[in-house]
C-alpha atoms as a PDB file:
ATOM      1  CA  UNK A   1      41.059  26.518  48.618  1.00  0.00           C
ATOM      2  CA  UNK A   2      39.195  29.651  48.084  1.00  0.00           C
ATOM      3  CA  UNK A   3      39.640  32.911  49.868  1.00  0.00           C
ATOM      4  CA  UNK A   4      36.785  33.596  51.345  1.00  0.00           C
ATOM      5  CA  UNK A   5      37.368  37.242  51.229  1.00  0.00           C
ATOM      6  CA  UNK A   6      37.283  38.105  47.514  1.00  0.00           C
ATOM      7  CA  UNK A   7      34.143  36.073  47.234  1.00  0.00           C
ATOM      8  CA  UNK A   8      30.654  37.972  46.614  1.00  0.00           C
ATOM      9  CA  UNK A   9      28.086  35.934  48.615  1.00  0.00           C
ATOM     10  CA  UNK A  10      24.719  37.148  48.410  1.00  0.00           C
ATOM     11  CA  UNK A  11      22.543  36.781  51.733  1.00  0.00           C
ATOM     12  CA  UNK A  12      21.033  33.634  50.743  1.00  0.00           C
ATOM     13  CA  UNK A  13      24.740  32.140  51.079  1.00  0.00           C
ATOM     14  CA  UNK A  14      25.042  31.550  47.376  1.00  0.00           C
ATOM     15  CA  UNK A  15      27.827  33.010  44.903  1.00  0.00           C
ATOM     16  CA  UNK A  16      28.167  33.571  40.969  1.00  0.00           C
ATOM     17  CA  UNK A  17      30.562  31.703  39.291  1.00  0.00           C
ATOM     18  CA  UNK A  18      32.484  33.857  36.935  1.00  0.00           C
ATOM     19  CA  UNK A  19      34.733  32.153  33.762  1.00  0.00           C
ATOM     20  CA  UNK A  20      38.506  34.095  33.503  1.00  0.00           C
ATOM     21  CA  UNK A  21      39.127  32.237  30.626  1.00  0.00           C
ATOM     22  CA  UNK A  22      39.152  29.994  27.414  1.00  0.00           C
ATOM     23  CA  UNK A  23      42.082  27.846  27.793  1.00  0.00           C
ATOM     24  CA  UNK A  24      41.860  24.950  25.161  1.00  0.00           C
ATOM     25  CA  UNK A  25      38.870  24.013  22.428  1.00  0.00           C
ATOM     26  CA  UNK A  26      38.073  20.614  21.361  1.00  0.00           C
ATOM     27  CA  UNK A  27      35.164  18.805  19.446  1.00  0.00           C
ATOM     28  CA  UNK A  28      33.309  15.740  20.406  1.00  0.00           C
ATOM     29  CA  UNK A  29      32.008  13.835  17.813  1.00  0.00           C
ATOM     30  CA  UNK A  30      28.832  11.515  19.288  1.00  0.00           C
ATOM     31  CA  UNK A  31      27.523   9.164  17.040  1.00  0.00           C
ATOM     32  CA  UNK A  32      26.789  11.435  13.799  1.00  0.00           C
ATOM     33  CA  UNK A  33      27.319  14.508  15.582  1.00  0.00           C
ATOM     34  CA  UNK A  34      29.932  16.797  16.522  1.00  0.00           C
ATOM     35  CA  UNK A  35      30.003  19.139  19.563  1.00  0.00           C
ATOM     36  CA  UNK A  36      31.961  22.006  20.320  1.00  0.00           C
ATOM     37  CA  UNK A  37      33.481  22.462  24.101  1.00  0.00           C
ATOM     38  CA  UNK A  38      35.815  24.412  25.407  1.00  0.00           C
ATOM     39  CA  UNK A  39      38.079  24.191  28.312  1.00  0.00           C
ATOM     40  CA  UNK A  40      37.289  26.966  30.910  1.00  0.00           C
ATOM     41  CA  UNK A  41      39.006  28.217  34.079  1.00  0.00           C
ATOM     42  CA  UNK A  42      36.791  29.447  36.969  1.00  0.00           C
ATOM     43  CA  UNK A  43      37.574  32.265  39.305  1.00  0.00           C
ATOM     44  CA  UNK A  44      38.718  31.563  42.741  1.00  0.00           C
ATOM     45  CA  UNK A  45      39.744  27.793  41.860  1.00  0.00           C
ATOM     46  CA  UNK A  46      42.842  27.695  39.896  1.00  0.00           C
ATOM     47  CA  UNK A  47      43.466  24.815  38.454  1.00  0.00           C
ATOM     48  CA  UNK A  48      41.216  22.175  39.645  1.00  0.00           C
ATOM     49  CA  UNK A  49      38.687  24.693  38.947  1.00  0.00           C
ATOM     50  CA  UNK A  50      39.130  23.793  35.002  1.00  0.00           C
ATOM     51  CA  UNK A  51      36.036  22.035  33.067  1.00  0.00           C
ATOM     52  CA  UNK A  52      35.108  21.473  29.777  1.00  0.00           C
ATOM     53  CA  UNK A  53      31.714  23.526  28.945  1.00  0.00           C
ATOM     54  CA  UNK A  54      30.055  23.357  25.729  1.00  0.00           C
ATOM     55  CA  UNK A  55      31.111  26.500  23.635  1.00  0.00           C
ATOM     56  CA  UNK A  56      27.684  27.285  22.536  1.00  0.00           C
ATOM     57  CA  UNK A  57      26.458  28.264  25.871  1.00  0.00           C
ATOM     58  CA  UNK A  58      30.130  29.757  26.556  1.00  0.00           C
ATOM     59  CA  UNK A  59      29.124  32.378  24.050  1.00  0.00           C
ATOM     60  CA  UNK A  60      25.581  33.267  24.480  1.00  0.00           C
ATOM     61  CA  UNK A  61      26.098  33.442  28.255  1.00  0.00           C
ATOM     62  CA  UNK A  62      29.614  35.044  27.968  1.00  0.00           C
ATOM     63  CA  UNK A  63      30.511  36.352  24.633  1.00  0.00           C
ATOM     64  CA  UNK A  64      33.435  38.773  25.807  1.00  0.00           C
ATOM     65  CA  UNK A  65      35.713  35.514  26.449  1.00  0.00           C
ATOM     66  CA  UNK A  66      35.645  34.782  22.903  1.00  0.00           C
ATOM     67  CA  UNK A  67      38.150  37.545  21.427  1.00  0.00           C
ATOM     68  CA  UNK A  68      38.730  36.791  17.908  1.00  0.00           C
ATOM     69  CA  UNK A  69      35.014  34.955  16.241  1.00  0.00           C
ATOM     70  CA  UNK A  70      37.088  34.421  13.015  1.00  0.00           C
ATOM     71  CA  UNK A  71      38.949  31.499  14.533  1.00  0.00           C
ATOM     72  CA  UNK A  72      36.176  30.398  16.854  1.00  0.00           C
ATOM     73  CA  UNK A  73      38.547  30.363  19.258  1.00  0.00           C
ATOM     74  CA  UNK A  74      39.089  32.166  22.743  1.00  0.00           C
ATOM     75  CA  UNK A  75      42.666  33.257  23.758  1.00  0.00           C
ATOM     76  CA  UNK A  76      43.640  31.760  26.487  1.00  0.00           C
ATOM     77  CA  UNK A  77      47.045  30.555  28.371  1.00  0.00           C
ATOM     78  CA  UNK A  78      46.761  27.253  25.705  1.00  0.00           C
ATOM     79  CA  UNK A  79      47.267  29.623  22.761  1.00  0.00           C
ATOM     80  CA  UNK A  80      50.753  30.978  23.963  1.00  0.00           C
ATOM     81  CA  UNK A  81      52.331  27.250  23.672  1.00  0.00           C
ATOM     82  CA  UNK A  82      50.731  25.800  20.492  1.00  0.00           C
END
């Protein structure tokens, strides 16, 4: 459930989804190719709010969730248990 309260709606009754996180990274190999996604966790909705988004547009459209580019990984709750 989200709190309505911390939620920015704009007057047209719409919202911005913001990513917290990178939790996990996997690739997808279709056919002959191989795609990159990562696992990300939305603001206000926890953990059914988790979906797997492919990493390219993860980093154009939000390039301060990726902290280290050497690993091509983001640092996320994931990292602490592997």
């Amino acid at each position: 459930m989200v709190d309505v309260r911390q939620v920015d709606v704009q007057p047209d009754a719409t919202y911005e989804e913001r990513p917290m996180e990178i939790l996990d990274r996997k690739i997808q190999t279709l056919r002959n190719r191989e795609i990159a996604k990562v696992l990300v966790r939305w603001q206000h909705h926890g953990t059914e709010g988790l979906t797997w988004e492919l990493e390219s547009t993860m980093r154009e459209s939000h390039p301060h969730l990726f902290h280290d580019p050497s690993t091509n990984r983001g640092k996320g709750i994931i990292d602490d248990f592997i």
